[in-house]
C-alpha atoms as a PDB file:
ATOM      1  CA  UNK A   1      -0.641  -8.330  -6.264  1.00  0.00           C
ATOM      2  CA  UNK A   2       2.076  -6.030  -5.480  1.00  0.00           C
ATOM      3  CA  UNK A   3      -0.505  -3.060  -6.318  1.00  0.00           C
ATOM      4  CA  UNK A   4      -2.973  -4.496  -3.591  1.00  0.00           C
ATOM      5  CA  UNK A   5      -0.429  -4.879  -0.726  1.00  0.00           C
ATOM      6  CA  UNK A   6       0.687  -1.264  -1.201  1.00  0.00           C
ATOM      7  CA  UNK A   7      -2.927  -0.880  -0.606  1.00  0.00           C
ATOM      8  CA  UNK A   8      -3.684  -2.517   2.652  1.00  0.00           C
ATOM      9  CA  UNK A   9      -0.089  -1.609   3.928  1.00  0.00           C
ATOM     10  CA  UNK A  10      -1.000   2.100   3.478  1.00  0.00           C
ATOM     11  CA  UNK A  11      -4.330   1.326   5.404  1.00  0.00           C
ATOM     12  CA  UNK A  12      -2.373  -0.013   8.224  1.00  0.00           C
ATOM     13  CA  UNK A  13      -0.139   2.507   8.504  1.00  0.00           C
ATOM     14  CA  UNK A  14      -2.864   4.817   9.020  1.00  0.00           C
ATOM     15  CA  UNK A  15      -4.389   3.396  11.961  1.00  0.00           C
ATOM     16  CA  UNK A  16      -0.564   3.541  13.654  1.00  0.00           C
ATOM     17  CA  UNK A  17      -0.516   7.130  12.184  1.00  0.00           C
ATOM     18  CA  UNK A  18      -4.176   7.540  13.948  1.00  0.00           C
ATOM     19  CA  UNK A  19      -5.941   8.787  10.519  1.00  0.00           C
ATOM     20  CA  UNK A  20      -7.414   5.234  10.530  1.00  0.00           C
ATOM     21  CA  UNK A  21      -8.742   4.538   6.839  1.00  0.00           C
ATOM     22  CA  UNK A  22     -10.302   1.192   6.285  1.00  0.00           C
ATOM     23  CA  UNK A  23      -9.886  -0.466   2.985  1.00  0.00           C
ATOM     24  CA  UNK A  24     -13.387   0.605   1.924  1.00  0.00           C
ATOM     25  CA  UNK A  25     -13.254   4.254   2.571  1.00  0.00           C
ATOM     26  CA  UNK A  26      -9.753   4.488   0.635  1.00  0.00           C
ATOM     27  CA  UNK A  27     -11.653   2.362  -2.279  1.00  0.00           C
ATOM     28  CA  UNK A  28     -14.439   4.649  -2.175  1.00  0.00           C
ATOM     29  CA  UNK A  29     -11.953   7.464  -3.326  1.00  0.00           C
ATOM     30  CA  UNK A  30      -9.646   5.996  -5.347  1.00  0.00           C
ATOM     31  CA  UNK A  31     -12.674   4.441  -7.333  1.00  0.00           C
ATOM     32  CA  UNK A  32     -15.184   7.815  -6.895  1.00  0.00           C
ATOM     33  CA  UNK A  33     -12.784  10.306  -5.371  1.00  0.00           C
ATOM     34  CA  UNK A  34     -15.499  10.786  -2.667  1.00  0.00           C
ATOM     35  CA  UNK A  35     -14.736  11.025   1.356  1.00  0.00           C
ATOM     36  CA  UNK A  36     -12.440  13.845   1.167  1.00  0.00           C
ATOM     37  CA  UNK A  37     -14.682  16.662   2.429  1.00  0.00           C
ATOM     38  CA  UNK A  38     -15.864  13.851   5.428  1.00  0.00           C
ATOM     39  CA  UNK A  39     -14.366  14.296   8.818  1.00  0.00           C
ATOM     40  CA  UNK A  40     -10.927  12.831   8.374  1.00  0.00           C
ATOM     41  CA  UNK A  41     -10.589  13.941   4.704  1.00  0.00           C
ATOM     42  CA  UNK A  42      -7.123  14.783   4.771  1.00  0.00           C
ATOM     43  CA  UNK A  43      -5.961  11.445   6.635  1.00  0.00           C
ATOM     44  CA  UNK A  44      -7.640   9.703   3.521  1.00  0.00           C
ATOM     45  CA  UNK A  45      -5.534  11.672   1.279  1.00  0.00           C
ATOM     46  CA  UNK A  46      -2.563  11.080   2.501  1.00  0.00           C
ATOM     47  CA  UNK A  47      -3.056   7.130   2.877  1.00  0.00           C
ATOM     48  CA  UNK A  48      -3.674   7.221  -0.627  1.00  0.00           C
ATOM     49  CA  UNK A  49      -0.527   9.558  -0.873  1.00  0.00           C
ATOM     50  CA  UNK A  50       0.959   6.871   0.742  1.00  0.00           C
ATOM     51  CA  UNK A  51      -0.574   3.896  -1.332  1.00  0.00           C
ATOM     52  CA  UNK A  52       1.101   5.717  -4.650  1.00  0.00           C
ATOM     53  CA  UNK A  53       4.470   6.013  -3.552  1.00  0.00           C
ATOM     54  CA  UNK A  54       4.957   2.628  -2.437  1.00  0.00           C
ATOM     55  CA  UNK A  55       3.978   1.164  -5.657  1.00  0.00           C
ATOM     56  CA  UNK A  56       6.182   3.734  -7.351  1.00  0.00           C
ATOM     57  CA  UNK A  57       9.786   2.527  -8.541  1.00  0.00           C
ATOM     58  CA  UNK A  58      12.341   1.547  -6.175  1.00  0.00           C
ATOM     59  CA  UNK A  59      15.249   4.281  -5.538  1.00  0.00           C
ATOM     60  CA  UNK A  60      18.840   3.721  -5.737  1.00  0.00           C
ATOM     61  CA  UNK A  61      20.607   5.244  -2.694  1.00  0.00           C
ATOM     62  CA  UNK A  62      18.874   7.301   0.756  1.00  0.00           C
ATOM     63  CA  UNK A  63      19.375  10.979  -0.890  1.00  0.00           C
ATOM     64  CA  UNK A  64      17.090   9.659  -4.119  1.00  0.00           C
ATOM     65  CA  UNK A  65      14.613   8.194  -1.702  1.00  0.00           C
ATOM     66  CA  UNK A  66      14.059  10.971   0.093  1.00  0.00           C
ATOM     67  CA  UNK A  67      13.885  12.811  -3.001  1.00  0.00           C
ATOM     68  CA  UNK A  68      11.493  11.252  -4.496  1.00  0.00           C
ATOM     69  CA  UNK A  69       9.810  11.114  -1.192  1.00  0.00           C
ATOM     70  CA  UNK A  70       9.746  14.619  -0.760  1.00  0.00           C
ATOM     71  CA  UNK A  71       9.207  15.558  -4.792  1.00  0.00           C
ATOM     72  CA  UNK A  72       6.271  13.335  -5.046  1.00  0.00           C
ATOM     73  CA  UNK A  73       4.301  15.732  -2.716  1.00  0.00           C
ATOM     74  CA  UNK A  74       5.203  19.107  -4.481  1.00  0.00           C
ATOM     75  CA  UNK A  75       8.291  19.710  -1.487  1.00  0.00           C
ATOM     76  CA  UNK A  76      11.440  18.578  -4.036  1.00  0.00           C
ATOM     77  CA  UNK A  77      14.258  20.030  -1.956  1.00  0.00           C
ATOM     78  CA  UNK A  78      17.409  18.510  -3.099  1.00  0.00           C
ATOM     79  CA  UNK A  79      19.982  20.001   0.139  1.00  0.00           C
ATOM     80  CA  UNK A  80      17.791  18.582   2.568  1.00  0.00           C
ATOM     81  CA  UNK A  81      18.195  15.069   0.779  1.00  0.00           C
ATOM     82  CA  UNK A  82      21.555  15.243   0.637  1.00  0.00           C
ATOM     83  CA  UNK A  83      21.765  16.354   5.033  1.00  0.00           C
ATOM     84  CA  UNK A  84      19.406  12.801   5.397  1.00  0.00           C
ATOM     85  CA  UNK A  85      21.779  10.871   3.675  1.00  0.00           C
ATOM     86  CA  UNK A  86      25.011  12.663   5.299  1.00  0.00           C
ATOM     87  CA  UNK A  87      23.300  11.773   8.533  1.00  0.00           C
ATOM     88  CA  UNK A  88      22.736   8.444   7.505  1.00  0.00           C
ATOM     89  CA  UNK A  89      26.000   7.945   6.202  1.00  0.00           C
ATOM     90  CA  UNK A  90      27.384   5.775   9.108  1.00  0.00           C
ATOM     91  CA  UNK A  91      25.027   2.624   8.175  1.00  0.00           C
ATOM     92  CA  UNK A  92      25.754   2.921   3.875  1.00  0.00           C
ATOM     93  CA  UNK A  93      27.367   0.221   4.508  1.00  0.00           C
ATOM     94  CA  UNK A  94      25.158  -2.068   6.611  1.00  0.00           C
ATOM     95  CA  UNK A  95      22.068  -4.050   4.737  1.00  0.00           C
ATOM     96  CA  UNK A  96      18.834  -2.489   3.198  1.00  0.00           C
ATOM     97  CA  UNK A  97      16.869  -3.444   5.771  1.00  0.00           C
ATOM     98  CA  UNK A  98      19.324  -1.759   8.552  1.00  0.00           C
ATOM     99  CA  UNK A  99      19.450   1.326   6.683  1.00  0.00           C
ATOM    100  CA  UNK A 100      15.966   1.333   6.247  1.00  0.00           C
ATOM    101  CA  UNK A 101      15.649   1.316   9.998  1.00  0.00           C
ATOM    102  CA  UNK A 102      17.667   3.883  10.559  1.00  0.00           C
ATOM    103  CA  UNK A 103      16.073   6.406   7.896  1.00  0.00           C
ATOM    104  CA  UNK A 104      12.804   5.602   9.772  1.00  0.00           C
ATOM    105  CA  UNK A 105      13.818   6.863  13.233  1.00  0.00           C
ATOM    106  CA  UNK A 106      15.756   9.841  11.800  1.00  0.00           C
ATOM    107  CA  UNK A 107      12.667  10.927   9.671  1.00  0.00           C
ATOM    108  CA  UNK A 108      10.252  10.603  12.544  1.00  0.00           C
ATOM    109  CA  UNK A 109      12.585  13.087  15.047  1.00  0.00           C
ATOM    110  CA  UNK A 110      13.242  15.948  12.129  1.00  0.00           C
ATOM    111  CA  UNK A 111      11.469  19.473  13.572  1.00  0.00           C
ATOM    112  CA  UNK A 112      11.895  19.839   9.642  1.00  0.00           C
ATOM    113  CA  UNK A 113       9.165  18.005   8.750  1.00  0.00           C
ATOM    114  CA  UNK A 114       5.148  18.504   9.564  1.00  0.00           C
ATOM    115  CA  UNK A 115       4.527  16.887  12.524  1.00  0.00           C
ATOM    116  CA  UNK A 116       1.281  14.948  11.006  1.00  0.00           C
ATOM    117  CA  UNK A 117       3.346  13.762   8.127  1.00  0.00           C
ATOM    118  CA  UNK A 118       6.603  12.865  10.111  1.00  0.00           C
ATOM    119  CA  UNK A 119       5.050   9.175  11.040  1.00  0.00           C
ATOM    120  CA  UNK A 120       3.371   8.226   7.583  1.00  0.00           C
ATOM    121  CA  UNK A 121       6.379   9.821   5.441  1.00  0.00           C
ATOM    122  CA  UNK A 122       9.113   7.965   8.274  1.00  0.00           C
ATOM    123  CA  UNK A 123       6.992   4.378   7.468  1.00  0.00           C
ATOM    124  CA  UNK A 124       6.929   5.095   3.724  1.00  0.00           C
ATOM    125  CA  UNK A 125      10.513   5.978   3.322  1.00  0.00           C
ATOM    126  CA  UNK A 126      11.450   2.988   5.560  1.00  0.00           C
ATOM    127  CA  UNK A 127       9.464   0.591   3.710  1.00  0.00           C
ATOM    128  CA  UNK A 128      11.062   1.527   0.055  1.00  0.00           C
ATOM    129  CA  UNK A 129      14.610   2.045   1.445  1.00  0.00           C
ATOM    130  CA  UNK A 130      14.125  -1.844   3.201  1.00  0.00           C
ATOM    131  CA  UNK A 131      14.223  -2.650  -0.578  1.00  0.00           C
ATOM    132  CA  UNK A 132      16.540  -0.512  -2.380  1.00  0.00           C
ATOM    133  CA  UNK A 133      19.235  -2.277  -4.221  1.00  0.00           C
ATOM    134  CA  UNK A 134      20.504  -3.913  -7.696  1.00  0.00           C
ATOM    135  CA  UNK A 135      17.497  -5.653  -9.137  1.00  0.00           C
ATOM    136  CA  UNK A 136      14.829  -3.712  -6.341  1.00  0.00           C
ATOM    137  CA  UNK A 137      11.405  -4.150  -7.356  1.00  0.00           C
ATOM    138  CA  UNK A 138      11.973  -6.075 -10.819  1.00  0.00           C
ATOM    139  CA  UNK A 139       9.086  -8.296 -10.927  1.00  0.00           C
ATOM    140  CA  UNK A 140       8.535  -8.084  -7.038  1.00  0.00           C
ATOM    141  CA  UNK A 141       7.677  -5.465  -4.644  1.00  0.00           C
ATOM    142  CA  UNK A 142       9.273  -1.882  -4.438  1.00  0.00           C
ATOM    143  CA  UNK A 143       8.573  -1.688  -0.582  1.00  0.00           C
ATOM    144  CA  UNK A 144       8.782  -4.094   2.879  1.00  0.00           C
ATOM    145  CA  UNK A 145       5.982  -4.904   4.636  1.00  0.00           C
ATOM    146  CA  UNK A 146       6.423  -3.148   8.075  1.00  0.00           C
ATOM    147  CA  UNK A 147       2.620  -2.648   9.660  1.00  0.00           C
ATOM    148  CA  UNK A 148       0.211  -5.745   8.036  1.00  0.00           C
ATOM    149  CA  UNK A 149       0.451  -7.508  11.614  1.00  0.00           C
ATOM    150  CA  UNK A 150       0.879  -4.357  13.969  1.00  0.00           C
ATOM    151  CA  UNK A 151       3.055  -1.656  15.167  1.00  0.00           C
ATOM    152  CA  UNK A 152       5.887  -3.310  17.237  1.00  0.00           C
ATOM    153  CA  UNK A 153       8.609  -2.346  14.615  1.00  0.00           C
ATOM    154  CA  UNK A 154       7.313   1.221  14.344  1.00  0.00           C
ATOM    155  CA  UNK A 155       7.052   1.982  17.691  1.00  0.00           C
ATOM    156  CA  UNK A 156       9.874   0.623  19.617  1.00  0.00           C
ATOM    157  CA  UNK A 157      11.881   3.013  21.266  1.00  0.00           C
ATOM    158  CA  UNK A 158      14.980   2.995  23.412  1.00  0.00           C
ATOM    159  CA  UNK A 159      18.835   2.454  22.095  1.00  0.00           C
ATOM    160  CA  UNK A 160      19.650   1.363  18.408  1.00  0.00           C
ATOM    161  CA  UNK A 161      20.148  -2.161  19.480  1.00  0.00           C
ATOM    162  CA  UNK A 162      16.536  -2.197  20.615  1.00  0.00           C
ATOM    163  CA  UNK A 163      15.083  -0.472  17.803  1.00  0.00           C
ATOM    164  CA  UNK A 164      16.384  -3.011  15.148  1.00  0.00           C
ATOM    165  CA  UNK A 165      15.376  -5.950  17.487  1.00  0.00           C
ATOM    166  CA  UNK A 166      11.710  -5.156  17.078  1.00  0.00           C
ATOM    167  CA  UNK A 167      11.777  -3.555  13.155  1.00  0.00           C
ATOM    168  CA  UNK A 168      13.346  -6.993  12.062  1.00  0.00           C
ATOM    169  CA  UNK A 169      10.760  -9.061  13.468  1.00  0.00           C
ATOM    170  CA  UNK A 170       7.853  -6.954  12.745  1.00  0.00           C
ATOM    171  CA  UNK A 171       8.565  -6.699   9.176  1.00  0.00           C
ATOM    172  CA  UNK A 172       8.988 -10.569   8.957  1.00  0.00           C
ATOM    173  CA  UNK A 173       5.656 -11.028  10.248  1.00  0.00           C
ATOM    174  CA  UNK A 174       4.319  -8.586   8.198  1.00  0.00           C
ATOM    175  CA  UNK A 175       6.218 -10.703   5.320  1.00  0.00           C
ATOM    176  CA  UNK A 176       4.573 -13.649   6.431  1.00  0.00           C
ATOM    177  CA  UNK A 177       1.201 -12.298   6.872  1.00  0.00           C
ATOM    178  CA  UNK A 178       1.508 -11.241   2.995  1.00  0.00           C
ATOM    179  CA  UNK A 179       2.501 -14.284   1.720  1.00  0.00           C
ATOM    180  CA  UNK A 180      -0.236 -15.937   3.571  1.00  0.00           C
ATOM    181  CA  UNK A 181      -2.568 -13.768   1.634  1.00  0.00           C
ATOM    182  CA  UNK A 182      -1.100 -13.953  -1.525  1.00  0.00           C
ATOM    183  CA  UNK A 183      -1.585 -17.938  -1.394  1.00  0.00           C
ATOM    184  CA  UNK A 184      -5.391 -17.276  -0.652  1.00  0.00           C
ATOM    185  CA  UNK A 185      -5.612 -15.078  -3.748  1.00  0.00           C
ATOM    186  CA  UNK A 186      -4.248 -17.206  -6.023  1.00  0.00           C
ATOM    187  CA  UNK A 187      -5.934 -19.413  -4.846  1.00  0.00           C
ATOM    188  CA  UNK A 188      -9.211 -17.206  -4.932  1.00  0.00           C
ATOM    189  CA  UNK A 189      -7.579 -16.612  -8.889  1.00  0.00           C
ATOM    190  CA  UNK A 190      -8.055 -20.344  -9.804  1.00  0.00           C
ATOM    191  CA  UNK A 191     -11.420 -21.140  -8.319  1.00  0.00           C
ATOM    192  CA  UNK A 192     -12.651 -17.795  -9.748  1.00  0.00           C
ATOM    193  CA  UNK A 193     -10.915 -18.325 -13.413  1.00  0.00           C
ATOM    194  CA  UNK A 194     -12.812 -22.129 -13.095  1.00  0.00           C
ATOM    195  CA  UNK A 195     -16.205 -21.010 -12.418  1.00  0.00           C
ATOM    196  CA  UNK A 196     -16.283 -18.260 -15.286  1.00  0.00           C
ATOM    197  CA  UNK A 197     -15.179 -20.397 -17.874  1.00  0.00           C
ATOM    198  CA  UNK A 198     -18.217 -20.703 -19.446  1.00  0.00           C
ATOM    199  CA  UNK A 199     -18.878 -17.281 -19.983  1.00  0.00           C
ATOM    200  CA  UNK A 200     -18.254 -14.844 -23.076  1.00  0.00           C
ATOM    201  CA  UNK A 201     -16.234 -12.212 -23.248  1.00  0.00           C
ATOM    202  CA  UNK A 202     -13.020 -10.653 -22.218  1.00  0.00           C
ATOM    203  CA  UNK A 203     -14.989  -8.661 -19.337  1.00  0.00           C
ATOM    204  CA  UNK A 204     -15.188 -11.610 -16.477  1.00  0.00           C
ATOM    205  CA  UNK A 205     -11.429 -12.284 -16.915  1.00  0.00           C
ATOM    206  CA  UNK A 206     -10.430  -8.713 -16.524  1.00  0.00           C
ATOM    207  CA  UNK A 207     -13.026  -7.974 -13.552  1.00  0.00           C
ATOM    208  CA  UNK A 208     -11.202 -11.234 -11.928  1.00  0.00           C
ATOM    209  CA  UNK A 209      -7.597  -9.503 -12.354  1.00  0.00           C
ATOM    210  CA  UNK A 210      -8.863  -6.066 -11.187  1.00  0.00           C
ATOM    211  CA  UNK A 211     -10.240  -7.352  -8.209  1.00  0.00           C
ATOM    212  CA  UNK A 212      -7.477  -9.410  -7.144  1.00  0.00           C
ATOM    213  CA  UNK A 213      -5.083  -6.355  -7.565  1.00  0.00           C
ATOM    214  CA  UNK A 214      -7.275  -4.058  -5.319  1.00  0.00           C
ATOM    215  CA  UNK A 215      -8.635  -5.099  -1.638  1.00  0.00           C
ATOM    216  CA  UNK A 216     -11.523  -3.185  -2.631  1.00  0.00           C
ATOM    217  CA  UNK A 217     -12.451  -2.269  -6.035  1.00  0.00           C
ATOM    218  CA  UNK A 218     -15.988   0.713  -6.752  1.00  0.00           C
ATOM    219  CA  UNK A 219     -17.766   0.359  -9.781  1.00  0.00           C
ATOM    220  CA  UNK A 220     -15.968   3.363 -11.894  1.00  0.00           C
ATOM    221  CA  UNK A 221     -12.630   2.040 -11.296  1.00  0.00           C
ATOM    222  CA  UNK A 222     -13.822  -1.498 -12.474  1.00  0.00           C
ATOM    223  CA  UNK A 223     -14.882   0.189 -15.532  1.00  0.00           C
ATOM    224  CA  UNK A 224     -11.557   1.934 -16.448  1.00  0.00           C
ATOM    225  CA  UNK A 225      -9.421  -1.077 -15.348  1.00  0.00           C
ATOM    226  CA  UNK A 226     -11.420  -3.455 -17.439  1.00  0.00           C
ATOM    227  CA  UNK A 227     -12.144  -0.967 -20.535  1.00  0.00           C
ATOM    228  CA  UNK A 228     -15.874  -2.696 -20.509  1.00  0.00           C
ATOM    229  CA  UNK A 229     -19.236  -0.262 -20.101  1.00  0.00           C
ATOM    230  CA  UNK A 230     -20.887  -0.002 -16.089  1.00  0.00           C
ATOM    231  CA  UNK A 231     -23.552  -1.715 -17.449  1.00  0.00           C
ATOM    232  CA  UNK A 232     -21.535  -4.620 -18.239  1.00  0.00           C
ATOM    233  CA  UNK A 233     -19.288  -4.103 -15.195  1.00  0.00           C
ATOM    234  CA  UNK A 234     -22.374  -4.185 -12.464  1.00  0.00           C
ATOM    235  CA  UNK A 235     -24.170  -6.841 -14.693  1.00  0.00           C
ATOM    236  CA  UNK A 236     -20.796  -9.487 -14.264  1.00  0.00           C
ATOM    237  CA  UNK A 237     -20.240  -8.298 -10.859  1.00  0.00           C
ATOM    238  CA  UNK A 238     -24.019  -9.517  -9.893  1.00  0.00           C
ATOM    239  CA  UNK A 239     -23.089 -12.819 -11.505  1.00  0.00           C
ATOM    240  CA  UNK A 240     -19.761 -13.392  -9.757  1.00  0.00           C
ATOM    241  CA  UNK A 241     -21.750 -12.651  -6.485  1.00  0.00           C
ATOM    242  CA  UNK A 242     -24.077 -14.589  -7.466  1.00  0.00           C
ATOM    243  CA  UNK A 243     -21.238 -17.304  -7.715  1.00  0.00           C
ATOM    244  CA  UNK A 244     -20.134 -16.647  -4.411  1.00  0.00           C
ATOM    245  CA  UNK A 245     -16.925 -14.688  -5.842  1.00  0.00           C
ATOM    246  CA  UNK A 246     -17.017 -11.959  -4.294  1.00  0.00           C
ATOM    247  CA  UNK A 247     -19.042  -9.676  -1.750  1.00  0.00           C
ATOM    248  CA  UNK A 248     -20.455  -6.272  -1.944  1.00  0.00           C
ATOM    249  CA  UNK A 249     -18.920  -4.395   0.884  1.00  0.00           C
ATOM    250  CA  UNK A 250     -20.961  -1.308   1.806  1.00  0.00           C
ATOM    251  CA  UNK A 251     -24.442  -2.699   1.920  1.00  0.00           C
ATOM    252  CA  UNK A 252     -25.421   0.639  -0.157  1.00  0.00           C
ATOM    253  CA  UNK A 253     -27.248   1.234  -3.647  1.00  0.00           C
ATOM    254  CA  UNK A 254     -25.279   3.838  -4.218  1.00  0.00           C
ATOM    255  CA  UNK A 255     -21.262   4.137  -4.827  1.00  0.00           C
ATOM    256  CA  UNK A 256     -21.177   0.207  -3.794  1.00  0.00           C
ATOM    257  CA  UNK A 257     -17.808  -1.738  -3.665  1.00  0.00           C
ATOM    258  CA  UNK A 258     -16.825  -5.200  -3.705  1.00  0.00           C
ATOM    259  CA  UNK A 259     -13.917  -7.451  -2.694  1.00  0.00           C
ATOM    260  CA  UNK A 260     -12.916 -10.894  -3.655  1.00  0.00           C
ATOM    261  CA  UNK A 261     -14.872 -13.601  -1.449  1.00  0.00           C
ATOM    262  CA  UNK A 262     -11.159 -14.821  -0.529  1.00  0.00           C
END
């Protein structure tokens, strides 16, 4: 679950970042690696850029964030870390989620920094620093929900005050918005588990848990997730259509996708 919120999260950030990927164009290449060489190729890239690093393990401290921000994309650069968290050093003491904040207006004004990447590296960094801490990520999520619901907390301007009076509340409607659809996944889990029951085979169960960890999930990732044959993986994902499980998003023959009928 954690896996498929870093997932649409990324997607939403990219329509505040204007690359504007939908869920089934960043399935398409994370499942076939196709849509790169499209107009827009590079925006899908770094969504999925994006996608990885806020599933990746939380960070202890700013200058390790940005580290691993910055080393994750070939640009490990250890001084400039450190200057972020100098700079930063007046809110150490404040909460995660102030901090956080913070590291997200900084990033987004450094010359420093590609202008196309300032925005989706500032939301990324935010979202993982919102969650740094003793016990960060351990059986939860490595990152805050900041964009699920929109861009008020991203793009509020104005004095510090005013900045942290829309970031709060946008990232607890984005917290809310998540927990809404986690409940409708489970509960998609349980009526999906039920109505397989009677079939054979480790394959259904696995398709079930592969599809609730992706908003989108292609045929080729379905078949290394699950560790079953594509025969076997378009053969059970006919049936749990069939069931009225799940949906086949594209409306293609080819390179087809599906998502959980939530």
């Amino acid at each position: 679950m954690a896996q498929r919120l870093a997932l649409e999260e990324a997607a939403a950030v990219s329509w505040w970042t204007g690359d504007r990927i939908g869920a089934d164009r960043l399935a398409l290449w994370l499942s076939y690696r196709i849509g790169a060489a499209a107009e827009g190729g590079e925006g899908l890239i770094r969504t999925a850029w994006a996608a990885r690093r806020l599933m990746a393990g939380a960070s202890a401290g700013i200058a390790a964030a940005v580290a691993d921000l910055l080393g994750a994309d070939g640009r490990e650069d250890p001084a400039f870390a450190r200057d972020v968290a100098e700079a930063l050093a007046g809110v150490a003491g404040l909460s995660p989620v102030v901090r956080a904040c913070a590291a997200f207006h900084l990033w987004r004004s450094l010359d420093e920094r590609p202008e196309h990447l300032r925005g989706l590296e500032a939301a990324v960094l935010g979202a993982r620093l919102a969650m740094a801490g003793p016990g960060a990520g351990q059986g939860g999520l490595t990152f805050l929900p900041l964009a699920l619901t929109g861009f008020g907390g991203l793009t509020a301007a104005g004095a510090p005050d005013r900045r942290l009076a829309a970031w709060i509340p946008g990232a607890h409607r984005a917290v809310l918005a998540a927990l809404m659809a986690l409940d409708r996944l489970a509960a998609w889990r349980l009526r999906a588990e039920a109505a397989t029951a009677d079939l054979s085979g480790r394959t259904p169960a696995r398709l079930i848990a592969a599809l609730a960890a992706h908003p989108m999930l292609g045929a080729a990732q379905a078949e290394t997730e699950t560790g079953a044959s594509r025969a076997a993986v378009l053969r059970n994902l006919d049936l749990l259509e069939a069931r009225g499980l799940v949906r086949e998003a594209t409306g293609q023959n080819r390179f087809r996708v599906w998502k959980a009928k939530l």
